[in-house]
N, C-alpha and C. Protein backbone atom coordinates (compact mmCIF):
# COMPACT_ATOMS: atom_id res chain seq x y z
N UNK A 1 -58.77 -58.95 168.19
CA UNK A 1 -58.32 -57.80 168.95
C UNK A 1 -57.08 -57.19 168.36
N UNK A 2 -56.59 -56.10 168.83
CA UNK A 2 -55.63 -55.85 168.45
C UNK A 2 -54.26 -55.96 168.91
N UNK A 3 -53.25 -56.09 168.59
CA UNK A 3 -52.07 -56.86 169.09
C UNK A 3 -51.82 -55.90 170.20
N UNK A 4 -51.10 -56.26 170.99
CA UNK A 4 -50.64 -55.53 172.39
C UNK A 4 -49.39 -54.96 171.96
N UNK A 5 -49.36 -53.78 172.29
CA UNK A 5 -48.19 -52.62 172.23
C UNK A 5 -46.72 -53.57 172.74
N UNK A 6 -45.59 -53.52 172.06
CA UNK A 6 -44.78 -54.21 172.88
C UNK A 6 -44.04 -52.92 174.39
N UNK A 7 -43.75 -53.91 175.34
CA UNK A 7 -43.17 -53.40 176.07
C UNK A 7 -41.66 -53.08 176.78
N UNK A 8 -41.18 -51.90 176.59
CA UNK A 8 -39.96 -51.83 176.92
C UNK A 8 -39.27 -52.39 177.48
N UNK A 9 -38.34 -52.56 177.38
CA UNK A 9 -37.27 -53.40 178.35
C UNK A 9 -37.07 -52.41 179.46
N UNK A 10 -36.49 -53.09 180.67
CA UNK A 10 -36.19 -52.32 181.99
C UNK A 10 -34.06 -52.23 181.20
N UNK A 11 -33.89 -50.71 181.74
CA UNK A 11 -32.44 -50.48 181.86
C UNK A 11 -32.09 -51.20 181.65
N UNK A 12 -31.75 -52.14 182.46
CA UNK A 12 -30.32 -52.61 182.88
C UNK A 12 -30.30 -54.58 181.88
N UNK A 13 -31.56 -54.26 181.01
CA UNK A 13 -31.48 -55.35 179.97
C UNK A 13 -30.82 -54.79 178.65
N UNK A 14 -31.06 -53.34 178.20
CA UNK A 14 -30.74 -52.64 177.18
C UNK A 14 -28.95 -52.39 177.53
N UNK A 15 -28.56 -52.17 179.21
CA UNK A 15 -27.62 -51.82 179.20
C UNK A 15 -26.67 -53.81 179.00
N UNK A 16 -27.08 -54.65 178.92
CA UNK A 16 -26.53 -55.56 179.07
C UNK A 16 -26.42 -56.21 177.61
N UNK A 17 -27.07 -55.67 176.48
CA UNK A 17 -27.33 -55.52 175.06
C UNK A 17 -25.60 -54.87 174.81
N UNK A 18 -26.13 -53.72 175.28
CA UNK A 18 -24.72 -53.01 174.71
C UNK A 18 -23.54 -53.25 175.61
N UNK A 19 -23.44 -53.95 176.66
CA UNK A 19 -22.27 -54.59 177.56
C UNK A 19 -21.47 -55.33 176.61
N UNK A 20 -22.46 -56.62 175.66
CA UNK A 20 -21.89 -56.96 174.59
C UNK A 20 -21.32 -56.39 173.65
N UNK A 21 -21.72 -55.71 173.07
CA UNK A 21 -21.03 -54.83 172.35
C UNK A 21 -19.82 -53.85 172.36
N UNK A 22 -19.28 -53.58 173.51
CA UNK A 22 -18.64 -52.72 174.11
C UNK A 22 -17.70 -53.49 174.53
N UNK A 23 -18.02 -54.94 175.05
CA UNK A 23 -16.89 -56.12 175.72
C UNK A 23 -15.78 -56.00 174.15
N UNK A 24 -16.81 -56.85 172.86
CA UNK A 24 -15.89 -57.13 171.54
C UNK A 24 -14.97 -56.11 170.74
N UNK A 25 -15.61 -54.83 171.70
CA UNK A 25 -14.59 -53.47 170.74
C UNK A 25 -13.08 -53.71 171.59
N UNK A 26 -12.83 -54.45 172.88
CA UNK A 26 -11.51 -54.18 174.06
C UNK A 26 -11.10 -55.06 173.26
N UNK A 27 -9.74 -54.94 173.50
CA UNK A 27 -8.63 -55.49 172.70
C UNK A 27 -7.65 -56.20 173.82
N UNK A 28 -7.21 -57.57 173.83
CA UNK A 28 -5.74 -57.25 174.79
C UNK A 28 -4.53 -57.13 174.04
N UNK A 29 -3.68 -56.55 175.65
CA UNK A 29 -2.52 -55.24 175.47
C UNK A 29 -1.49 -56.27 174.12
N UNK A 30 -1.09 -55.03 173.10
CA UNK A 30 0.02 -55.64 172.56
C UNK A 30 1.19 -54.74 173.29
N UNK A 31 2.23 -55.30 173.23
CA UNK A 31 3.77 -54.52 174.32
C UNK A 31 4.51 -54.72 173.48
N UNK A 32 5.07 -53.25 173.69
CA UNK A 32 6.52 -52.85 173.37
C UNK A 32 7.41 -52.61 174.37
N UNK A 33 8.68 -53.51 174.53
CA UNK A 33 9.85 -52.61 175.57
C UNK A 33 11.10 -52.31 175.32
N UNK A 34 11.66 -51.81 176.18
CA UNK A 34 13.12 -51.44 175.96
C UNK A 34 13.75 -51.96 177.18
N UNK A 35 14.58 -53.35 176.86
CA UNK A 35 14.89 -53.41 176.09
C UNK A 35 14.09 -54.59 175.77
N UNK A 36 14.18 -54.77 174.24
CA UNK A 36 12.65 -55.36 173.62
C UNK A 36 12.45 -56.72 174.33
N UNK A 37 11.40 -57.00 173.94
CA UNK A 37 10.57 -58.39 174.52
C UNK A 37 11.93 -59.42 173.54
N UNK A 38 12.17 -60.63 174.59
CA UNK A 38 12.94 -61.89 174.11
C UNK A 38 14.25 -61.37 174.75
N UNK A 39 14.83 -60.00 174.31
CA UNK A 39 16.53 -59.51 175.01
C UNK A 39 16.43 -59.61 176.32
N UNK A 40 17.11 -60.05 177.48
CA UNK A 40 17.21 -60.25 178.48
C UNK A 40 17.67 -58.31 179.00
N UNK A 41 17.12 -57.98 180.23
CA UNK A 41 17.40 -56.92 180.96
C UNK A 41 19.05 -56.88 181.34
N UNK A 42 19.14 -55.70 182.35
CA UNK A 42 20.55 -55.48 183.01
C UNK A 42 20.39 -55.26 184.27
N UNK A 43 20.55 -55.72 185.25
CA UNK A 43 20.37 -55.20 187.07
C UNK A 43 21.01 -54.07 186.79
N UNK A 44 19.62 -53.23 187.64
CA UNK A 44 20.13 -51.59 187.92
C UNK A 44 19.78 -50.77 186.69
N UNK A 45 19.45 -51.79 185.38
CA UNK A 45 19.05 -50.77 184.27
C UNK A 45 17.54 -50.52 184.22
N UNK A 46 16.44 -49.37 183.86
CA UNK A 46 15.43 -49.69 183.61
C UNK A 46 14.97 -50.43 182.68
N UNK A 47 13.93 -50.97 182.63
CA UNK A 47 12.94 -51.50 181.20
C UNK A 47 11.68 -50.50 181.55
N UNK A 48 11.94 -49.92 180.33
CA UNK A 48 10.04 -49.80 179.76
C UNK A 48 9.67 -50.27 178.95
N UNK A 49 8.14 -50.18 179.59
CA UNK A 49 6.93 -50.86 178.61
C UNK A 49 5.90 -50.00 178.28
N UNK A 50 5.51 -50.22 177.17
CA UNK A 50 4.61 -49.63 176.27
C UNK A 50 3.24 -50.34 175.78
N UNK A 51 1.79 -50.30 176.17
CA UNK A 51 1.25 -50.81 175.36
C UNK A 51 0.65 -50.09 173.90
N UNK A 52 1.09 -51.00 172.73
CA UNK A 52 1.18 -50.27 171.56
C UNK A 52 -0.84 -50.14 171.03
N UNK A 53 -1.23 -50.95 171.41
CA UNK A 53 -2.74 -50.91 170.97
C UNK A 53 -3.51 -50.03 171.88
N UNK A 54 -2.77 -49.42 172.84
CA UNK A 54 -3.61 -48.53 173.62
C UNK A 54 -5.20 -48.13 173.18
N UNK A 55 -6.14 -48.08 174.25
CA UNK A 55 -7.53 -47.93 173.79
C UNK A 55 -7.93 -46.61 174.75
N UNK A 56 -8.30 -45.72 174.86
CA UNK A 56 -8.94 -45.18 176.10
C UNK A 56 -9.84 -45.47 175.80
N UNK A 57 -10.54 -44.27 176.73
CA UNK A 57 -12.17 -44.55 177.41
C UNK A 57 -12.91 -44.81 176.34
N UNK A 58 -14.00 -45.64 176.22
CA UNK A 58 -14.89 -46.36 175.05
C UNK A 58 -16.01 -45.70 175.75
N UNK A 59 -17.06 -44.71 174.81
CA UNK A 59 -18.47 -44.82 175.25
C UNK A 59 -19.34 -45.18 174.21
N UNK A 60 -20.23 -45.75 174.56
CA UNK A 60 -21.06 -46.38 173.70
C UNK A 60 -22.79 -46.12 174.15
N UNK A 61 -23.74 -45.40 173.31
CA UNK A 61 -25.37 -45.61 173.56
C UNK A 61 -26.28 -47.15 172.73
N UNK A 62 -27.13 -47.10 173.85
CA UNK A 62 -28.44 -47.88 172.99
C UNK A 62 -29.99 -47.66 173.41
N UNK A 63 -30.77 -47.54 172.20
CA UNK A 63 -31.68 -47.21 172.66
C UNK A 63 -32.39 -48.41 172.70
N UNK A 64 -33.30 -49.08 172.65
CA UNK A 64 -34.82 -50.00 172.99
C UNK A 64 -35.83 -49.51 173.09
N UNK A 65 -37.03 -49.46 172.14
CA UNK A 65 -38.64 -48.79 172.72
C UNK A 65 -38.50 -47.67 173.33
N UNK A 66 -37.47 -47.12 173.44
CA UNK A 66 -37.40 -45.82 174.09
C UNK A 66 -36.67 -45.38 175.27
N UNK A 67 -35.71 -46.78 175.55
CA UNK A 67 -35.05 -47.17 177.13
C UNK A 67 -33.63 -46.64 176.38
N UNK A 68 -33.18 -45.38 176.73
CA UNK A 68 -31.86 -45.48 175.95
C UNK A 68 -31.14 -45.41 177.32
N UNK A 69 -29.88 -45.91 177.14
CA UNK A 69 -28.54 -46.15 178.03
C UNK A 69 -27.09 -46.37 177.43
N UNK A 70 -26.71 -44.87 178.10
CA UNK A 70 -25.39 -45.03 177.79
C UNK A 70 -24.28 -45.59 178.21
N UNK A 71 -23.17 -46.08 178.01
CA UNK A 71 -22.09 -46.80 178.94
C UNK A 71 -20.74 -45.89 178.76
N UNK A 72 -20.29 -46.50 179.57
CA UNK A 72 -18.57 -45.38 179.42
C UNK A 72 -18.11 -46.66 180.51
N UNK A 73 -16.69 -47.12 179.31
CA UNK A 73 -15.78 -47.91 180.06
C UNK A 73 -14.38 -47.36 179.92
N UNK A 74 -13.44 -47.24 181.51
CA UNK A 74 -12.43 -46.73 181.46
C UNK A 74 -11.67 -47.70 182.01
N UNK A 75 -10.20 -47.27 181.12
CA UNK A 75 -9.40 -47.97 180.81
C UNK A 75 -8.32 -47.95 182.13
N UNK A 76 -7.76 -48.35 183.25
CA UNK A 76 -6.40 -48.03 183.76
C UNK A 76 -5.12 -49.13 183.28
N UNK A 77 -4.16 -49.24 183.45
CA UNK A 77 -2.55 -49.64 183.08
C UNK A 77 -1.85 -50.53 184.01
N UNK A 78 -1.59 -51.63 183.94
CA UNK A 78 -0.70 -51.70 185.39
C UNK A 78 0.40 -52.35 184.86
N UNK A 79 1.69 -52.45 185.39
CA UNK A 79 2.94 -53.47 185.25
C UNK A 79 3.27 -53.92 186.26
N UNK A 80 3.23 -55.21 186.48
CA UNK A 80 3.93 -56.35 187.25
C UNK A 80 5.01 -56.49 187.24
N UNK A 81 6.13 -56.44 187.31
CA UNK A 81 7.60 -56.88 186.94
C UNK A 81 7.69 -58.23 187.40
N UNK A 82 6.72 -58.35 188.26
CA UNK A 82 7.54 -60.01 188.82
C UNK A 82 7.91 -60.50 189.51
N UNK A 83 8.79 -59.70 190.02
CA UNK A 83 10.34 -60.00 190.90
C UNK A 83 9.87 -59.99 192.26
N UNK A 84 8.33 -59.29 192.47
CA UNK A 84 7.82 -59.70 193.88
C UNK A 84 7.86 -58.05 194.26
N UNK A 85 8.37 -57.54 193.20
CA UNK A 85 8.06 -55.86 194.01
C UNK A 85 6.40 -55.19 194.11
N UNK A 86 5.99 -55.65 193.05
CA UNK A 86 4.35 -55.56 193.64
C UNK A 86 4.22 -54.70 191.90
N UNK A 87 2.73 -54.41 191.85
CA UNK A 87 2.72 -54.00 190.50
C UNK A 87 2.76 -52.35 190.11
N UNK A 88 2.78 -51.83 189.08
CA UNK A 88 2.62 -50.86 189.12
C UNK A 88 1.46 -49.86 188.41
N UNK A 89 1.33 -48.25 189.01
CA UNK A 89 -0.03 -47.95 187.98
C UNK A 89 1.07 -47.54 186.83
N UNK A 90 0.41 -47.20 185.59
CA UNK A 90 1.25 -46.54 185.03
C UNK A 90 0.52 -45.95 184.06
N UNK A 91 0.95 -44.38 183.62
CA UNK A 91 0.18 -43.45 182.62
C UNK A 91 -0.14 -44.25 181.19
N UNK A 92 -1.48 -44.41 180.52
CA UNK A 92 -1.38 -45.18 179.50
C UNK A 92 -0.81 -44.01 178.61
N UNK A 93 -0.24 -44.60 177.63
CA UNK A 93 -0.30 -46.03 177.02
C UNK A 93 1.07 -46.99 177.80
N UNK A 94 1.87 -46.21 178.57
CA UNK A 94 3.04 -46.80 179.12
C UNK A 94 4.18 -45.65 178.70
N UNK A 95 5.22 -46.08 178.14
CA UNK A 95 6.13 -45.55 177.97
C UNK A 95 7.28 -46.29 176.95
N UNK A 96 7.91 -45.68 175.85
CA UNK A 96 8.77 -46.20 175.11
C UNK A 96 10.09 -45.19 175.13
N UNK A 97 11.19 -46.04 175.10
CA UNK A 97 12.35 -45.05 174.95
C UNK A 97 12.80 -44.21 173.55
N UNK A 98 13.08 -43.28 173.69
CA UNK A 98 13.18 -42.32 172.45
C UNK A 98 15.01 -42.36 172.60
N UNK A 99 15.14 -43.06 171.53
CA UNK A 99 16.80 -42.45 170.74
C UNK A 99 16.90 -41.10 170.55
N UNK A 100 17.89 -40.75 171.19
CA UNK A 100 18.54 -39.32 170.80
C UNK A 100 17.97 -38.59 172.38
N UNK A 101 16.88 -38.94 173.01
CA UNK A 101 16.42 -38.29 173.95
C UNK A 101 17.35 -38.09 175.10
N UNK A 102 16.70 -37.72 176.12
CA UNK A 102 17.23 -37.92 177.73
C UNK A 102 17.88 -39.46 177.51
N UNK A 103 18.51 -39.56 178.56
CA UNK A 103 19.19 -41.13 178.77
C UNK A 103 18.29 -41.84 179.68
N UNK A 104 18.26 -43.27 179.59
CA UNK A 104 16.90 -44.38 179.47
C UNK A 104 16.87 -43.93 181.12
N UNK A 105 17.75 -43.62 182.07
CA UNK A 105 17.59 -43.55 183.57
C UNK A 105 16.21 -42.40 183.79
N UNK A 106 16.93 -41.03 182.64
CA UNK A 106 16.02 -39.85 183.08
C UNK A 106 14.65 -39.91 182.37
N UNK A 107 14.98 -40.68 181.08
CA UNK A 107 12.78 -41.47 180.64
C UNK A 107 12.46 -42.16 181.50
N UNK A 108 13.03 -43.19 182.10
CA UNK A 108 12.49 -43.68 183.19
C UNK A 108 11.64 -43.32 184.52
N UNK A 109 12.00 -41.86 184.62
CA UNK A 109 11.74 -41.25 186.00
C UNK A 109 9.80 -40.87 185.30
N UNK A 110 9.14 -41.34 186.50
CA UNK A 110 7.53 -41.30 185.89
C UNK A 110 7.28 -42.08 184.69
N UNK A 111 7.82 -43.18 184.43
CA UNK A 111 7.54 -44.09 183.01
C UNK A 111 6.63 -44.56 183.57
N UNK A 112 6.70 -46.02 182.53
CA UNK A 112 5.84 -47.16 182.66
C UNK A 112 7.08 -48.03 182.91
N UNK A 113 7.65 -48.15 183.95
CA UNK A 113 9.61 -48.43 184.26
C UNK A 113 9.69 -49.61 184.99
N UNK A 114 10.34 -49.96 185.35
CA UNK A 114 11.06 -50.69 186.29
C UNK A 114 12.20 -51.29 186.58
N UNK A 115 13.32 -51.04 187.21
CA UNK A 115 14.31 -51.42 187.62
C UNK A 115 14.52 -52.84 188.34
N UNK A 116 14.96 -54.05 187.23
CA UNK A 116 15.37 -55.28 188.35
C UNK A 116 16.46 -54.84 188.79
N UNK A 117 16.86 -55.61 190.40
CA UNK A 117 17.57 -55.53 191.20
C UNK A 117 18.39 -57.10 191.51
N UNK A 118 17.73 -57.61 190.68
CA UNK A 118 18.39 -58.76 190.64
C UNK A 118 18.35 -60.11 189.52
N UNK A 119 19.38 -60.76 189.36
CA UNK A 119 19.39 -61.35 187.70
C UNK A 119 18.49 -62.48 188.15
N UNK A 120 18.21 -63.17 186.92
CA UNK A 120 17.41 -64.38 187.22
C UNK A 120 18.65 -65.70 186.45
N UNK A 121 17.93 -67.16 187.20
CA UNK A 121 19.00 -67.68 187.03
C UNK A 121 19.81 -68.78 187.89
N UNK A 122 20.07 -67.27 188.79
CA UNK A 122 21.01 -67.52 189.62
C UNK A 122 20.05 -68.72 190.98
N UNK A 123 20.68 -69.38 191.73
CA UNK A 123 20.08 -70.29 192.81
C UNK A 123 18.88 -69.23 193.63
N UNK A 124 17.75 -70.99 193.48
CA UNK A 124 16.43 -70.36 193.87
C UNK A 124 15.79 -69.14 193.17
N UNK A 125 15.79 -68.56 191.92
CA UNK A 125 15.54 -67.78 191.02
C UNK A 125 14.72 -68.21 190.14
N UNK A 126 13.76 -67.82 189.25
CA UNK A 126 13.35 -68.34 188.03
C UNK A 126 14.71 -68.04 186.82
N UNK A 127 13.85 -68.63 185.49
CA UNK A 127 15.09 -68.29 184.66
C UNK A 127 14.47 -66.82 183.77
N UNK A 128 13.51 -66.37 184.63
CA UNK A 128 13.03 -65.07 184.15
C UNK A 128 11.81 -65.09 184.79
N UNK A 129 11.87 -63.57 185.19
CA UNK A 129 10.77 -63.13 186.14
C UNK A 129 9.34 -62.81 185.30
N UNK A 130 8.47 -63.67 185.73
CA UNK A 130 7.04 -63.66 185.40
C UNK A 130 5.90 -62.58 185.52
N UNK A 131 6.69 -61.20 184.87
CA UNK A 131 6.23 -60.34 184.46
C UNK A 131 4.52 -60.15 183.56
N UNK A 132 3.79 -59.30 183.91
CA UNK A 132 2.90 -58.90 183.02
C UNK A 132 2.69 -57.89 183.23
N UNK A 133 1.71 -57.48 181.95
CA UNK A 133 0.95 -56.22 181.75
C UNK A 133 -0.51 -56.49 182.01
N UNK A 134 -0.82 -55.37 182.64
CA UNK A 134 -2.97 -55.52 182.59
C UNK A 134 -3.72 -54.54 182.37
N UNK A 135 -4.74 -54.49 181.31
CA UNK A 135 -5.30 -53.43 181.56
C UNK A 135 -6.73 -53.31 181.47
N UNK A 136 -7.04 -53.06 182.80
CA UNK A 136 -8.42 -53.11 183.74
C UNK A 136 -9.47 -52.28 183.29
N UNK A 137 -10.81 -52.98 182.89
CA UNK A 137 -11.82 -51.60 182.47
C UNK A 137 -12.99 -51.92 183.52
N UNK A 138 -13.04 -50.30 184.13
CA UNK A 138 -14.66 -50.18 184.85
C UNK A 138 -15.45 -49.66 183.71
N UNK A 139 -16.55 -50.13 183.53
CA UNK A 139 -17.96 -50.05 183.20
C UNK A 139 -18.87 -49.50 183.72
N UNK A 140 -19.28 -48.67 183.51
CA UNK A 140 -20.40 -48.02 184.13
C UNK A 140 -21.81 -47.59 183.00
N UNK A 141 -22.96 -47.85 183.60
CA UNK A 141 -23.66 -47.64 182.64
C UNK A 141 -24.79 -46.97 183.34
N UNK A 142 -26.12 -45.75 182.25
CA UNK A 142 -27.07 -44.74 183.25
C UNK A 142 -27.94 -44.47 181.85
N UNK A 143 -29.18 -44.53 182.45
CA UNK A 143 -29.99 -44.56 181.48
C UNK A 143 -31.39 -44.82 181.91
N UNK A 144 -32.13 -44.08 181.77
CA UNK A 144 -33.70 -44.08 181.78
C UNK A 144 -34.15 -44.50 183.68
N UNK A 145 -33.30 -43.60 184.23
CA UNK A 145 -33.29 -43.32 185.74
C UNK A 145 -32.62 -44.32 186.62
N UNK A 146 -32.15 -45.05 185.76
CA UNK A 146 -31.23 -46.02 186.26
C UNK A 146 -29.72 -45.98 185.95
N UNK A 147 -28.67 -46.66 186.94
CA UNK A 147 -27.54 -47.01 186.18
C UNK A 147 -26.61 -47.86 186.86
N UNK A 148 -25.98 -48.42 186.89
CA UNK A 148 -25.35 -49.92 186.94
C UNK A 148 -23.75 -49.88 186.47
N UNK A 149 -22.80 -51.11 187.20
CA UNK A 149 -21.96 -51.12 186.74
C UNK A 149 -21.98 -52.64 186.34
N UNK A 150 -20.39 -52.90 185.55
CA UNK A 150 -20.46 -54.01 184.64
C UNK A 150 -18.77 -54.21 185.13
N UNK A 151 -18.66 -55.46 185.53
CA UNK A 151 -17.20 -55.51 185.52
C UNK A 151 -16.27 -55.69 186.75
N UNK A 152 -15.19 -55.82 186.73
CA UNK A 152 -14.29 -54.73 185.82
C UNK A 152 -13.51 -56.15 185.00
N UNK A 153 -13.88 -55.52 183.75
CA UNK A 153 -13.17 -56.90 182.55
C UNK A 153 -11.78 -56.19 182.62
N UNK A 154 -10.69 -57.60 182.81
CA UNK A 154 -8.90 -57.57 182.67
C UNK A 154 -8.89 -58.50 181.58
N UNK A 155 -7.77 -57.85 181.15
CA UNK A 155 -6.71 -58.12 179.80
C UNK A 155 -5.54 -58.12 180.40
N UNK A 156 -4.85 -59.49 180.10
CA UNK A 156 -3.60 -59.53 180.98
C UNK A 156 -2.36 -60.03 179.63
N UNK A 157 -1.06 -59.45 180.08
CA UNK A 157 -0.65 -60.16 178.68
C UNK A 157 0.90 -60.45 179.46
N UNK A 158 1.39 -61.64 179.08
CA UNK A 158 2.37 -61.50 179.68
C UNK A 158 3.67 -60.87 179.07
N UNK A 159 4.85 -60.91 180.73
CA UNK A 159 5.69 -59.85 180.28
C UNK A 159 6.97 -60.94 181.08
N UNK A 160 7.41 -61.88 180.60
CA UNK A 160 8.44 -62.75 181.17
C UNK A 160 9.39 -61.69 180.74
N UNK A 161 10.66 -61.64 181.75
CA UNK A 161 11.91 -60.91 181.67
C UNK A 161 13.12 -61.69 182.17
N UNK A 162 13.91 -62.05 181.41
CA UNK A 162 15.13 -62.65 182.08
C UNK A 162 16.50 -61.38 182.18
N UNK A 163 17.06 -61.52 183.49
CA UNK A 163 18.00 -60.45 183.69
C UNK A 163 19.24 -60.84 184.38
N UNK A 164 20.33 -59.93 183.54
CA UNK A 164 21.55 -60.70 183.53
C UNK A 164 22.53 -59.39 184.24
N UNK A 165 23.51 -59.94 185.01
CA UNK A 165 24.32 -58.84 185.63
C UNK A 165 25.23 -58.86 184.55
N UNK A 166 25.74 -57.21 184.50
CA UNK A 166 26.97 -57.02 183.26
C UNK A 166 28.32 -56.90 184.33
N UNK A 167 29.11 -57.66 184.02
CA UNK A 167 30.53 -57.24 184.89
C UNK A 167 31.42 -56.17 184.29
């Protein structure tokens, strides 16, 4: 007889083909701050952070026998500081301070920022606040009358900060 036609895959196997594929292109965050990663902060001064490998939105197609599906994964930002203030969103890629610019208070305003309010250290304190960065991707995928989500894969990187009062 003659061999049997092969048969397509359903969606959401083609979209799980290229899920792989799309997972190994995300990167986690590399960070830049001010003031840099290892220098201890100042109460009352900002720090920004920057992630330097920034990725946006990734889309990616695949076809199969004829099942094509596309994906689109988007990227959002967040900073933790730590200190228990809760996290924050922040515009990717973050924010870095520019020499010669505005002064670090007025980059700060809408950064990727945060102001400690208090040093570490001191009684009942860590010896630096257990800071991170994350950055969260939804997945979504649509294709051959179907579509599905995947996720949401985090990349977390940490962001320890030790902060010192200046007299």
């Amino acid at each position: 007889g003659t061999p049997a036609a092969p048969v397509p895959p359903p969606p959401g196997v083609v979209a799980q083909l290229l899920f792989a594929r799309v997972k190994v292109a995300m990167d986690a965050p590399v960070l830049v701050s001010d003031p840099p990663v290892g220098v201890s902060s100042v109460v009352n001064t900002p720090v920004l952070v920057e992630v330097t490998n920034w990725q946006s939105q990734i889309t990616d197609s695949e076809c199969v026998l004829g099942v094509c599906v596309t994906m689109t994964a988007t990227p959002t930002l967040n900073f933790d500081p730590g200190d228990g203030s809760g996290p924050l969103v922040c515009d990717p890629p973050g924010s870095r301070y520019v020499l010669g610019g505005a002064s670090l208070a007025d980059q700060a305003v809408g950064a990727c920022a945060h102001t400690y309010l208090q040093r570490t250290g001191a009684a009942g304190r860590p010896d630096a606040w257990p800071g991170s960065v994350t950055v969260t991707w939804d997945v979504n995928w649509a294709g051959a009358g179907a579509n599905g989500v995947f996720g949401p894969l985090v990349f977390t990187a940490p962001f320890a900060r030790s902060v010192e009062e200046v007299s």
